[in-house]
N, C-alpha and C. Protein backbone atom coordinates (compact mmCIF):
# COMPACT_ATOMS: atom_id res chain seq x y z
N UNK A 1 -35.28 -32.20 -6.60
CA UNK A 1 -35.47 -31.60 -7.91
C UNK A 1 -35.20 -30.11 -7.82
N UNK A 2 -34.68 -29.32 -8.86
CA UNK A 2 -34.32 -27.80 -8.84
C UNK A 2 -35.09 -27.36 -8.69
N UNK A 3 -35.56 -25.80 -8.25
CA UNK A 3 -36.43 -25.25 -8.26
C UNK A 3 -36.38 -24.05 -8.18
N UNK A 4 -36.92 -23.22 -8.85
CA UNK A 4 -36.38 -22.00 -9.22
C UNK A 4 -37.85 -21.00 -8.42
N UNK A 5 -37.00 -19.86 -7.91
CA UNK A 5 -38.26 -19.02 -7.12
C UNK A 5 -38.09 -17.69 -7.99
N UNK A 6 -38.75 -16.96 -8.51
CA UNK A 6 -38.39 -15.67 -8.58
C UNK A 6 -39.14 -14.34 -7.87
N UNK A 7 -38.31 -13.42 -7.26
CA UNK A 7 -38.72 -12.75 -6.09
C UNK A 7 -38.61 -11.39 -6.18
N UNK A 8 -38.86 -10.44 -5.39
CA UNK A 8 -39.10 -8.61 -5.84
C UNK A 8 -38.30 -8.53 -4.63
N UNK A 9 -37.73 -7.38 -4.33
CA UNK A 9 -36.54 -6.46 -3.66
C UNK A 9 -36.99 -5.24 -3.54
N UNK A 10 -37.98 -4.91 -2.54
CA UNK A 10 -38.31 -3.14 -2.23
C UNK A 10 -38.30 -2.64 -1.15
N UNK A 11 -38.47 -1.55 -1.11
CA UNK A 11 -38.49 -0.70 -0.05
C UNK A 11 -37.13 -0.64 0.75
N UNK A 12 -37.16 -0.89 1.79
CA UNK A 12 -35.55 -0.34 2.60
C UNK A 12 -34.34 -2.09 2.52
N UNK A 13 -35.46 -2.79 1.65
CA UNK A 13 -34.48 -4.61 1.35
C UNK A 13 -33.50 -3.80 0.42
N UNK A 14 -33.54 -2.71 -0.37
CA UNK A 14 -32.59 -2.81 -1.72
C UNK A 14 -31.40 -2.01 -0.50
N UNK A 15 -31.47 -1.87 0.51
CA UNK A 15 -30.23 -1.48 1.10
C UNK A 15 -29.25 -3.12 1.73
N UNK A 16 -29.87 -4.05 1.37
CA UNK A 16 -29.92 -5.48 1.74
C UNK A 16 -28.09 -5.12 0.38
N UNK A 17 -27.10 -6.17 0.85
CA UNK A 17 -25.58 -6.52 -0.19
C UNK A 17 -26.28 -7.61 -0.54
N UNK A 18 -25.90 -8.47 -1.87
CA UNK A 18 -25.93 -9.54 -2.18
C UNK A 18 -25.51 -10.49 -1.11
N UNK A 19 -24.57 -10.73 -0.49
CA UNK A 19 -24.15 -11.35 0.53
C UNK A 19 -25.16 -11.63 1.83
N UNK A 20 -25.91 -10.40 2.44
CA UNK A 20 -26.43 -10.38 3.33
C UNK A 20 -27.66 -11.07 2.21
N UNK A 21 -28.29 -11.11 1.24
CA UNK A 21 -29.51 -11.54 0.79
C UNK A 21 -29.22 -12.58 0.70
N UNK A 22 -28.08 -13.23 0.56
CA UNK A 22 -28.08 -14.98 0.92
C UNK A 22 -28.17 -15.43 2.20
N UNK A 23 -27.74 -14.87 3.39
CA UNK A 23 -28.11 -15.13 4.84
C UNK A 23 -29.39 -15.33 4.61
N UNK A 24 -30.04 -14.27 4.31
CA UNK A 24 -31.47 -14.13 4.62
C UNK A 24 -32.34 -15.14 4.06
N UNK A 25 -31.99 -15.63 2.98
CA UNK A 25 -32.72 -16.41 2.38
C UNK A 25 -32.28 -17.67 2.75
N UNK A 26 -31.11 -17.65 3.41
CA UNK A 26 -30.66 -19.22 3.84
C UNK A 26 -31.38 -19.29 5.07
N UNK A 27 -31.70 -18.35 6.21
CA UNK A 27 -32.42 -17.94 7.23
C UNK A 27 -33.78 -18.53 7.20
N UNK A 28 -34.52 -17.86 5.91
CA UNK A 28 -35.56 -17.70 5.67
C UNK A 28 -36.31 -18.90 5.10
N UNK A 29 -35.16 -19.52 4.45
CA UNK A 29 -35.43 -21.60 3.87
C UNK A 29 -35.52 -21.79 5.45
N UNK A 30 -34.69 -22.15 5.99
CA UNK A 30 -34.42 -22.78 7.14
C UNK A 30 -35.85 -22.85 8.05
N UNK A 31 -36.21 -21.11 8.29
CA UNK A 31 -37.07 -20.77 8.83
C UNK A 31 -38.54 -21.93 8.48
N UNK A 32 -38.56 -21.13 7.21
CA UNK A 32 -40.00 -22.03 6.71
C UNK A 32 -40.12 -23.16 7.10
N UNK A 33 -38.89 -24.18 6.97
CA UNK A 33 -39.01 -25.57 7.21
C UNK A 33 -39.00 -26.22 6.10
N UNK A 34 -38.57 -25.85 4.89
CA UNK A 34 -38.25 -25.83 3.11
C UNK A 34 -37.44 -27.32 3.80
N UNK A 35 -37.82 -28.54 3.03
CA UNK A 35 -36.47 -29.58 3.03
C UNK A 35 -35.61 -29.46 2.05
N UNK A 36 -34.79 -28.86 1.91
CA UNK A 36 -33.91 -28.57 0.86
C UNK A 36 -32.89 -29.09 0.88
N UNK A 37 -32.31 -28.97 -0.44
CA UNK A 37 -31.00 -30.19 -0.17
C UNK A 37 -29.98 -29.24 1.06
N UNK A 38 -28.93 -30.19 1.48
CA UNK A 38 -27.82 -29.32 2.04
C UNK A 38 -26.41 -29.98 1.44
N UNK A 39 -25.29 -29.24 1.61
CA UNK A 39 -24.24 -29.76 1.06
C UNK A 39 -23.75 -30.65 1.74
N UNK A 40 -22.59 -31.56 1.58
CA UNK A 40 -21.85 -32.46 2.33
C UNK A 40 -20.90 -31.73 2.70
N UNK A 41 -20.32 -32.92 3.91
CA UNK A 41 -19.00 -31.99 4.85
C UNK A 41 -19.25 -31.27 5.99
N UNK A 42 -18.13 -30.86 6.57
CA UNK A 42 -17.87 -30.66 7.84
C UNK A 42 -19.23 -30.01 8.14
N UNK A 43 -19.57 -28.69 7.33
CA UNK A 43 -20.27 -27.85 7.49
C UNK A 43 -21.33 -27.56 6.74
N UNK A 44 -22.39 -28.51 6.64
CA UNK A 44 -23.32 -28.90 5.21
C UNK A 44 -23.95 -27.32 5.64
N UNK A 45 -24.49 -26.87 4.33
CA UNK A 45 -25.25 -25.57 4.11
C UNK A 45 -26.27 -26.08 2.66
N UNK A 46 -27.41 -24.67 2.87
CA UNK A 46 -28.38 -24.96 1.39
C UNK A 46 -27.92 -24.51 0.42
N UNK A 47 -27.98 -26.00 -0.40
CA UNK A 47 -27.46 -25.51 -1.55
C UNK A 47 -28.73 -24.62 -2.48
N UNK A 48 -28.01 -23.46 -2.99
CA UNK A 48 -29.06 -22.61 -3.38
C UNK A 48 -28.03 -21.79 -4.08
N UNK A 49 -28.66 -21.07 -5.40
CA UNK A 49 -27.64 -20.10 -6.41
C UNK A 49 -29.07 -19.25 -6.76
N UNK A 50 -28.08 -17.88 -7.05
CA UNK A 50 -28.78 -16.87 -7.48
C UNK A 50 -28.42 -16.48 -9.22
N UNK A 51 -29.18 -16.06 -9.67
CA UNK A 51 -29.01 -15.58 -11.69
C UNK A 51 -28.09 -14.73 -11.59
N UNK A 52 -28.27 -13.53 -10.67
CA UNK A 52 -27.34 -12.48 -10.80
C UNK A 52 -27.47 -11.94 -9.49
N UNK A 53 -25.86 -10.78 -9.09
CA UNK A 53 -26.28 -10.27 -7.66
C UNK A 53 -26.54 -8.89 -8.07
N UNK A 54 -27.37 -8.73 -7.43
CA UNK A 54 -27.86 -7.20 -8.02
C UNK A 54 -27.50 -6.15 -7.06
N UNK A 55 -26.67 -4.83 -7.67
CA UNK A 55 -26.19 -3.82 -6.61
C UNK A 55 -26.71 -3.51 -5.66
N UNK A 56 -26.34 -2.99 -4.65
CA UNK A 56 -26.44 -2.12 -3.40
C UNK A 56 -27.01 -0.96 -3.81
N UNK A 57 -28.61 -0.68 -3.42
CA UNK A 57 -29.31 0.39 -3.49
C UNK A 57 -30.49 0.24 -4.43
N UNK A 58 -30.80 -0.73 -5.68
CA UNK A 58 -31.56 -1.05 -6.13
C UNK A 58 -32.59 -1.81 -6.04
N UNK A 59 -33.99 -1.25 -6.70
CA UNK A 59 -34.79 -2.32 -6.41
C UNK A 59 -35.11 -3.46 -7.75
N UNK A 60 -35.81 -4.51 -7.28
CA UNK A 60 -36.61 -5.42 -8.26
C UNK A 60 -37.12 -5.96 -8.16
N UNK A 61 -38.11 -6.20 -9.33
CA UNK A 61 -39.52 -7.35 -9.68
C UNK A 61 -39.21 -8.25 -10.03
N UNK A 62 -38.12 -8.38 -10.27
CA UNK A 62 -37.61 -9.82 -10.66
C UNK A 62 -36.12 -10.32 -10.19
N UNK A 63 -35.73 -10.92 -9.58
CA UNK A 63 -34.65 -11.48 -8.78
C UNK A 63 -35.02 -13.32 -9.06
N UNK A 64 -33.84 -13.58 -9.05
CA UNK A 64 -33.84 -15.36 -9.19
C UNK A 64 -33.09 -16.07 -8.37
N UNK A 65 -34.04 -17.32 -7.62
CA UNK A 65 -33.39 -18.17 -6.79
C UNK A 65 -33.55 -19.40 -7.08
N UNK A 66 -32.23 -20.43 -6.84
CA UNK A 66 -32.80 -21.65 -6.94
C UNK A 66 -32.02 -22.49 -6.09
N UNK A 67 -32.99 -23.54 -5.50
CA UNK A 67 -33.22 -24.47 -4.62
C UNK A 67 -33.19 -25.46 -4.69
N UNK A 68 -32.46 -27.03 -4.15
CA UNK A 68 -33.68 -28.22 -4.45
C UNK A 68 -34.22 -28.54 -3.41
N UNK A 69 -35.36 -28.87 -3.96
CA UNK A 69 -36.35 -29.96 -3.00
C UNK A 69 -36.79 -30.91 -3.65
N UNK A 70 -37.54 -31.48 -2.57
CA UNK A 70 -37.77 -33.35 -3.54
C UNK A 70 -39.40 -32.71 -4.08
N UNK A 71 -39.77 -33.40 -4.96
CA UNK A 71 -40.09 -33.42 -6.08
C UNK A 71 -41.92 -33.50 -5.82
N UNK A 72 -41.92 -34.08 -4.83
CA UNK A 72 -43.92 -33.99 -4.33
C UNK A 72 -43.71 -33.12 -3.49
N UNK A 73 -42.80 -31.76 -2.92
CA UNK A 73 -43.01 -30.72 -2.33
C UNK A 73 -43.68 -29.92 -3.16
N UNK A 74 -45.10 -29.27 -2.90
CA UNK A 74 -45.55 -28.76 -3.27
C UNK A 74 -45.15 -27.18 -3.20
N UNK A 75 -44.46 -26.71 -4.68
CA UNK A 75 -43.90 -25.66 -4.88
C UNK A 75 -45.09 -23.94 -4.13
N UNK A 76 -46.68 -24.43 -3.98
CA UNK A 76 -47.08 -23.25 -3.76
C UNK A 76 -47.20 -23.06 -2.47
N UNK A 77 -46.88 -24.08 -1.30
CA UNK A 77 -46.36 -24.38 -0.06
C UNK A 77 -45.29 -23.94 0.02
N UNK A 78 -44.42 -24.17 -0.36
CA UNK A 78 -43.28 -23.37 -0.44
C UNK A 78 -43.33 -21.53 -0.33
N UNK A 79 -44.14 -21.50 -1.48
CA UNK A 79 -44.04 -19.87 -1.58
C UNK A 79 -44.75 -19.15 -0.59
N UNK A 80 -45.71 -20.08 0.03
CA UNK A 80 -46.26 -19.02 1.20
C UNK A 80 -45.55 -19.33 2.33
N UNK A 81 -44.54 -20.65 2.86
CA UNK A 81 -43.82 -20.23 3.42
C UNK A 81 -42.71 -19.75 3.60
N UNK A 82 -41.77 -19.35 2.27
CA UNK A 82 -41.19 -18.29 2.05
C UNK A 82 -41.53 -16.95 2.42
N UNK A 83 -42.88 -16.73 2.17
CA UNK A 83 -43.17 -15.17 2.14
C UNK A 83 -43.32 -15.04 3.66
N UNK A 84 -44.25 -15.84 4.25
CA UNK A 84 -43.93 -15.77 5.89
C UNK A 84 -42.52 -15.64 6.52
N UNK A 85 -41.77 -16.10 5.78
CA UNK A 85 -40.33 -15.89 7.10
C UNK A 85 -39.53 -15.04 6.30
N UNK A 86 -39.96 -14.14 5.51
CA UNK A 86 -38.43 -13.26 4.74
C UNK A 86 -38.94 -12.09 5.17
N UNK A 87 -38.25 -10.84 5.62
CA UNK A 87 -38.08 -9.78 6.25
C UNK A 87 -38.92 -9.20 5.17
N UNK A 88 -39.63 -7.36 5.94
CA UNK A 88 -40.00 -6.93 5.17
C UNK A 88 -38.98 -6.12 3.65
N UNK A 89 -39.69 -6.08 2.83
CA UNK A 89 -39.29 -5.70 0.98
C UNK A 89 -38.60 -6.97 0.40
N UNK A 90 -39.16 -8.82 1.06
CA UNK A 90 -38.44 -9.79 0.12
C UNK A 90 -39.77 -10.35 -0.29
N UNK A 91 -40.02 -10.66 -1.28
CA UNK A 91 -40.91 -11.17 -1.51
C UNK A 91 -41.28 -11.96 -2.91
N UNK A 92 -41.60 -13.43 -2.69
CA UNK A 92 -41.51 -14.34 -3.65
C UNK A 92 -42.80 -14.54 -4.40
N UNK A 93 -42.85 -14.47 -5.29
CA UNK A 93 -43.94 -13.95 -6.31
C UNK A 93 -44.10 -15.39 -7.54
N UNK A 94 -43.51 -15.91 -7.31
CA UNK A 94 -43.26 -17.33 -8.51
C UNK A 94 -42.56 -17.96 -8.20
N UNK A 95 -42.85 -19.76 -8.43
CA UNK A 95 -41.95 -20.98 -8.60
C UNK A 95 -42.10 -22.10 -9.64
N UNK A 96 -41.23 -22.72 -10.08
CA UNK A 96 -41.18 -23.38 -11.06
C UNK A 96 -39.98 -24.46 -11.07
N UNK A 97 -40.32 -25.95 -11.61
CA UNK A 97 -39.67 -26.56 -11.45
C UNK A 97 -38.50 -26.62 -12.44
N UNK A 98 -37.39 -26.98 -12.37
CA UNK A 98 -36.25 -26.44 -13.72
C UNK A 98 -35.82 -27.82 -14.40
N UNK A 99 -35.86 -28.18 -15.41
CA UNK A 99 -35.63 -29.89 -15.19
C UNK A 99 -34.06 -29.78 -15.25
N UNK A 100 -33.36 -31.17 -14.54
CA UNK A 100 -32.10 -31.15 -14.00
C UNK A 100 -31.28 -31.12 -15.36
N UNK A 101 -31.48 -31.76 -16.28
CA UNK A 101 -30.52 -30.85 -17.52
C UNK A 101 -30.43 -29.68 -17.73
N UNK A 102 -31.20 -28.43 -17.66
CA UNK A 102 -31.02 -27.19 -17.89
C UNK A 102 -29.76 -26.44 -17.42
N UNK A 103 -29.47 -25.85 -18.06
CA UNK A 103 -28.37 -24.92 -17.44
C UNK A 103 -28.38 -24.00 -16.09
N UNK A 104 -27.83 -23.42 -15.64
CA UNK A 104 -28.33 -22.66 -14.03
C UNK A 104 -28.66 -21.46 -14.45
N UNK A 105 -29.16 -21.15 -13.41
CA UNK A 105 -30.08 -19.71 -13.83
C UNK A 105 -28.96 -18.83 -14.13
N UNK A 106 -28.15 -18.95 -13.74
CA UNK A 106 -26.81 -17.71 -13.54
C UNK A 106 -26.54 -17.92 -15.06
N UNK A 107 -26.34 -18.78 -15.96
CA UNK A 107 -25.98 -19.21 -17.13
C UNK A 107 -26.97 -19.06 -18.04
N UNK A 108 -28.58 -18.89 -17.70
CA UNK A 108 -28.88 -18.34 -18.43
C UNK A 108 -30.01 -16.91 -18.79
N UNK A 109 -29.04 -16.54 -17.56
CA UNK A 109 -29.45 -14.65 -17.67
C UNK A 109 -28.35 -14.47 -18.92
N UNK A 110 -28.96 -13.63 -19.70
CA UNK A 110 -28.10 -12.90 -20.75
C UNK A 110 -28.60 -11.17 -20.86
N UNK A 111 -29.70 -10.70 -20.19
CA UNK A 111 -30.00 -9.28 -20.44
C UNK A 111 -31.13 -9.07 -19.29
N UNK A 112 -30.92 -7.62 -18.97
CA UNK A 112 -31.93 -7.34 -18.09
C UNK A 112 -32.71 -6.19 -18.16
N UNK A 113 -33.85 -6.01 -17.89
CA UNK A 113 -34.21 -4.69 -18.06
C UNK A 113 -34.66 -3.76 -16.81
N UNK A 114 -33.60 -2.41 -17.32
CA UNK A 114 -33.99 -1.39 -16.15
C UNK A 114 -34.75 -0.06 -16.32
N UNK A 115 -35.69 0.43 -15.30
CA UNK A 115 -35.80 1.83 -15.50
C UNK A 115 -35.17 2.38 -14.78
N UNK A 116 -34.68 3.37 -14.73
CA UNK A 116 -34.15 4.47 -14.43
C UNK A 116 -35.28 5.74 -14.08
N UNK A 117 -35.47 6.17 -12.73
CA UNK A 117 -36.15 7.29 -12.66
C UNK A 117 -35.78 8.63 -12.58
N UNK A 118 -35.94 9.85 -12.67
CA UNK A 118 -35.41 10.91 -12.98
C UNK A 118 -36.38 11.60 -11.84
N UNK A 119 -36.05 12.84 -11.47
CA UNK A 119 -37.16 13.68 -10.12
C UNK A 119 -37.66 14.34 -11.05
N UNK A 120 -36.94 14.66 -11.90
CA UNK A 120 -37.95 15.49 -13.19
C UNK A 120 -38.42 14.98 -14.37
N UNK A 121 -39.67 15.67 -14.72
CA UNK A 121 -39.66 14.99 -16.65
C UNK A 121 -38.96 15.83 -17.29
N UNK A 122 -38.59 14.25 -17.91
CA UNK A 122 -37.10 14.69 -19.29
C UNK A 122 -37.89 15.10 -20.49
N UNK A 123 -37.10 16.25 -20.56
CA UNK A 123 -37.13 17.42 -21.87
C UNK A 123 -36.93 16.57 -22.92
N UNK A 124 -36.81 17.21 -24.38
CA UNK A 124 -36.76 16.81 -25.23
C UNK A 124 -35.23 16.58 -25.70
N UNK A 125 -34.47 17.74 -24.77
CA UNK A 125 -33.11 17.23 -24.81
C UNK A 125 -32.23 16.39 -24.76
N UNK A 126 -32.64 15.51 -22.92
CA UNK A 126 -32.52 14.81 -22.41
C UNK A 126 -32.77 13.39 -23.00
N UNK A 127 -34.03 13.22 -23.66
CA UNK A 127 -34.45 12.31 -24.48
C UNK A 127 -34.05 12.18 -25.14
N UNK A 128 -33.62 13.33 -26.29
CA UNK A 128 -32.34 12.83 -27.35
C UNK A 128 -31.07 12.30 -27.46
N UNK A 129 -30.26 12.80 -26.07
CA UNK A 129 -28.90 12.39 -25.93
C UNK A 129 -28.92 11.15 -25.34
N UNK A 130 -30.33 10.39 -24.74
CA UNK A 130 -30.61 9.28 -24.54
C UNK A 130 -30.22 8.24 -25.87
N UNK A 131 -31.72 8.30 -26.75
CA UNK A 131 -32.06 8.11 -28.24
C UNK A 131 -30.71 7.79 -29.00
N UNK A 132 -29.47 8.83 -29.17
CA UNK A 132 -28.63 8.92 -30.21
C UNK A 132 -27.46 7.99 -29.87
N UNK A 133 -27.44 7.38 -28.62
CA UNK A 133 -26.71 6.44 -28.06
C UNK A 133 -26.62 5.12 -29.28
N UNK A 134 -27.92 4.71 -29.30
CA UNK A 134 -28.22 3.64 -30.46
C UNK A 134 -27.87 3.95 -31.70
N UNK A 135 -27.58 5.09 -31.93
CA UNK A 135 -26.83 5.56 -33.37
C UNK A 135 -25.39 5.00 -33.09
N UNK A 136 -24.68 5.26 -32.47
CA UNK A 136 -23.24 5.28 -32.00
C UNK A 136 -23.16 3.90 -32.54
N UNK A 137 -21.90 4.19 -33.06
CA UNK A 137 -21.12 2.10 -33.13
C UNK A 137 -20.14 1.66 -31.75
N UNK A 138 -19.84 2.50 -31.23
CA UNK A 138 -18.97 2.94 -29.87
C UNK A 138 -19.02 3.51 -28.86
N UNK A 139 -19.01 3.47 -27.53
CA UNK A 139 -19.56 4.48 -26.52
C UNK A 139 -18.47 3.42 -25.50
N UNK A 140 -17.47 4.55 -25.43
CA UNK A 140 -16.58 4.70 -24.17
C UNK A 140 -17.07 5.35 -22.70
N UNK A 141 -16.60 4.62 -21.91
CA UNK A 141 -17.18 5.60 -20.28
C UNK A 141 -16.09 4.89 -19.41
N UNK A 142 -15.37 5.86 -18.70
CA UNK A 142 -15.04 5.31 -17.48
C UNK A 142 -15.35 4.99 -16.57
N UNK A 143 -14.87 3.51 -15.98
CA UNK A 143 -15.42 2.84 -15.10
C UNK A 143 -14.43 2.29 -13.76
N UNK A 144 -14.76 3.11 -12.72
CA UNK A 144 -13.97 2.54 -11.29
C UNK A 144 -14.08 1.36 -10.91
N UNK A 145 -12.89 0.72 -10.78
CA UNK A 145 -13.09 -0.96 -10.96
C UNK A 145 -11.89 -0.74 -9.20
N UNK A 146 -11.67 -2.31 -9.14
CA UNK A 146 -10.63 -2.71 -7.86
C UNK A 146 -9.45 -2.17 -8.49
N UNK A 147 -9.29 -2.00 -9.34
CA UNK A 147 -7.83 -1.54 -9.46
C UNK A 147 -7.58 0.19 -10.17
N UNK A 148 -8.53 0.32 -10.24
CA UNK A 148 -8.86 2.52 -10.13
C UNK A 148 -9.38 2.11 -11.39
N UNK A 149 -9.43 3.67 -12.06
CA UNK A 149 -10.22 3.65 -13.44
C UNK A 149 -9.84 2.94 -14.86
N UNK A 150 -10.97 2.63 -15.42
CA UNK A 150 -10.58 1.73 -16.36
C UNK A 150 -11.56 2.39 -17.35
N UNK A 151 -10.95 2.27 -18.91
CA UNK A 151 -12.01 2.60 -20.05
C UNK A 151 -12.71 1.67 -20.62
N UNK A 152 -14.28 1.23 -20.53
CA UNK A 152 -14.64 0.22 -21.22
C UNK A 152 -15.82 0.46 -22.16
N UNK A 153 -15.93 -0.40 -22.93
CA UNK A 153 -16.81 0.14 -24.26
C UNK A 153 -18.06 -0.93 -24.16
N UNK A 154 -19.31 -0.15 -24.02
CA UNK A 154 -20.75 -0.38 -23.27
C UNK A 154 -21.78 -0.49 -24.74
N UNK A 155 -21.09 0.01 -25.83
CA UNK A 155 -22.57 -0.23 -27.18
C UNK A 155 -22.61 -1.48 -27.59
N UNK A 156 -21.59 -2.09 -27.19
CA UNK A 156 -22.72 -3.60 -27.59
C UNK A 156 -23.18 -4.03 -26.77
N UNK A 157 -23.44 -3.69 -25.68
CA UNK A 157 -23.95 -4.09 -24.19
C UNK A 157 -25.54 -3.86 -24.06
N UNK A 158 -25.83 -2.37 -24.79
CA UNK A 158 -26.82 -2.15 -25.00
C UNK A 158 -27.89 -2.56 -26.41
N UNK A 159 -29.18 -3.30 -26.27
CA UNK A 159 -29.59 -3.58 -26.32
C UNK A 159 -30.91 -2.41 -27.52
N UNK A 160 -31.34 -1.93 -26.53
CA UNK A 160 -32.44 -1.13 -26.49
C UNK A 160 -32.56 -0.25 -25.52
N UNK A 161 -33.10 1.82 -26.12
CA UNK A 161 -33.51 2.58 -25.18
C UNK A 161 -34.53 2.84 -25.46
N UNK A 162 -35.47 3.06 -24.12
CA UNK A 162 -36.74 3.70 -24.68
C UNK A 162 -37.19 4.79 -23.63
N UNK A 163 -37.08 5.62 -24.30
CA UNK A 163 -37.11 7.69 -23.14
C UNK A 163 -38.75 7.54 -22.60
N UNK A 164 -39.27 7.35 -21.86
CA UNK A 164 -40.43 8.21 -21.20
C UNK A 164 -40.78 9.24 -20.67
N UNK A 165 -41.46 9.63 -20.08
CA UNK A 165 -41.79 11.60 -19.64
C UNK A 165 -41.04 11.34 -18.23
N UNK A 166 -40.74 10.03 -17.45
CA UNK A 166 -39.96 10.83 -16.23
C UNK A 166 -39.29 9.76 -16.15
N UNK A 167 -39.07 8.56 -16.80
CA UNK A 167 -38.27 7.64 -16.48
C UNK A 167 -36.66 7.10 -18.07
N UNK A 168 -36.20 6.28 -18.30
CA UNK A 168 -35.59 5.93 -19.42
C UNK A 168 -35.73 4.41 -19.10
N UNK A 169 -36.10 3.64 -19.87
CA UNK A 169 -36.00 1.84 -19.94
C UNK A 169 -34.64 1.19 -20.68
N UNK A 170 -34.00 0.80 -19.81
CA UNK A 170 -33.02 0.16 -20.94
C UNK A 170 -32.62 -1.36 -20.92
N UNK A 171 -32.48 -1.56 -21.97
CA UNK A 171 -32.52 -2.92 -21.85
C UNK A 171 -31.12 -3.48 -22.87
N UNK A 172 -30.50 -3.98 -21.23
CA UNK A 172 -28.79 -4.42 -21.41
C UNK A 172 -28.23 -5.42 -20.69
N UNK A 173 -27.28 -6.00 -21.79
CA UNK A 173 -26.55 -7.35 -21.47
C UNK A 173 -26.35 -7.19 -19.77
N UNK A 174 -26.76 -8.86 -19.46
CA UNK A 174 -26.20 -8.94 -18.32
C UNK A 174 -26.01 -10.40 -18.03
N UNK A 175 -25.24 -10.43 -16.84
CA UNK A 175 -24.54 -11.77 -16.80
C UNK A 175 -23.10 -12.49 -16.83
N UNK A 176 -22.93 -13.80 -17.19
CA UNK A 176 -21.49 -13.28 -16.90
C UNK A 176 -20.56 -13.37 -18.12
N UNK A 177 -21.21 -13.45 -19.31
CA UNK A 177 -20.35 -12.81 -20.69
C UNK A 177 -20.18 -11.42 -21.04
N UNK A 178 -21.05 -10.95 -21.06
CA UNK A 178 -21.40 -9.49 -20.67
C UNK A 178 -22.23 -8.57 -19.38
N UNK A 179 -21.40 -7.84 -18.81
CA UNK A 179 -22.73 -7.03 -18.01
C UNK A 179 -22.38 -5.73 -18.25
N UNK A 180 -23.60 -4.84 -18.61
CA UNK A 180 -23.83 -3.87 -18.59
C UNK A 180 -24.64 -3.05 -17.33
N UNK A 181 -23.80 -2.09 -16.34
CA UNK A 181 -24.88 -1.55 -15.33
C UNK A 181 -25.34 -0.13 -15.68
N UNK A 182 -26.69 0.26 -15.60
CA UNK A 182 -27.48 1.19 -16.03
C UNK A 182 -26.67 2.63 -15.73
N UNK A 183 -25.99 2.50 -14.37
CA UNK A 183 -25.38 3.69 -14.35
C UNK A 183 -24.35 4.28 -15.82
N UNK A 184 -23.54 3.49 -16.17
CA UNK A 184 -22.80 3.90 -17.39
C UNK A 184 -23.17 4.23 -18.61
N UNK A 185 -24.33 3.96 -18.50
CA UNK A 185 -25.43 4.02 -19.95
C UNK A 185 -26.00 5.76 -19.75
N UNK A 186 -26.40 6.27 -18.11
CA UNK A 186 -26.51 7.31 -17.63
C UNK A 186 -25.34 8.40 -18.25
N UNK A 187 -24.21 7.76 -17.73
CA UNK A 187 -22.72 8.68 -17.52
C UNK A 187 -22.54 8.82 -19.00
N UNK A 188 -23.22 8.09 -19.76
CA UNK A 188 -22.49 8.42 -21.26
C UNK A 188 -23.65 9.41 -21.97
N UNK A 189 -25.10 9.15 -21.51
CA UNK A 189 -25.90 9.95 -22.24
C UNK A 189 -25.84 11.57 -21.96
N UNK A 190 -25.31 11.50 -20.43
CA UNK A 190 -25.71 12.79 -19.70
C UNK A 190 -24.16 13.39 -19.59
């Protein structure tokens, strides 16, 4: 049966690639002793998918994994032996069973929310050129892609801003119809 974990990313883990966080967690199933499905073929592996891969350098409270196991595995067995074998800053905080019609987690992330911290508290300036973003019908920013710079347009991406005294919250499309990453939302206010 599916099973969905969702997990936090801190401290020196957000230097962890998406790539290397699937070792680890394929490591880290293995480790526990999780019976999880594996694939067929030469070279069976766990089958396991993530919602989204989240950049190099960031942290989070919320990250999504999913798994199967058979169905009288007791999901809170699981989570403590998850948390025993994953390196320090991985850490699984929730599980839940997904019923097998549902769509995959990757399919149904549609938005995420980030803060953004600042070393200083933001002025009243700062806060505004935040704020007036949501006025805009349009907001161009260039964006370095594999093939050099590219112009792409980020206001319908965004969602919602909300300015605090040292941080900004924003909350923007993500996934794979739209993704919006917090940095460009930065590059356009500032």
């Amino acid at each position: 049966m599916r099973s969905a974990f969702k997990f936090e990313k801190y401290g020196a883990a957000r230097y962890i690639a998406h790539l290397d966080l699937m070792r680890a967690m394929n490591r880290a199933i293995r480790r526990a002793g999780l019976p999880a499905q594996y694939s067929q073929g030469f070279h069976p592996h766990i089958v396991m998918s993530f919602a989204q891969a989240l950049g190099l350098g960031y942290l989070s409270k919320g990250e999504y994994m999913e798994i199967s196991l058979p169905e009288d595995f007791p999901l809170k067995d699981a989570m403590d032996s998850l948390n025993r074998a994953l390196p320090d800053g991985l850490a699984v905080t929730r599980a839940w069973r997904v019923p097998e019609e549902s769509p995959t987690l990757m399919a149904q992330v549609t938005a995420a929310l980030w803060r953004v911290d600042f070393s200083r508290p933001i002025d009243d300036e700062m806060r505004a050129s935040f704020l007036k973003l949501m006025e805009r019908d349009a907001i161009e920013v260039v964006k370095d892609g594999k093939n050099g710079p590219a112009t792409v347009e980020i206001r319908k991406g965004i969602n919602r801003i909300d300015a605090k005294a040292d941080s900004v919250e924003l909350f923007l499309a993500a996934g794979s119809a739209l993704n919006i990453r917090p940095e460009l939302v930065v590059k356009a206010a500032l």
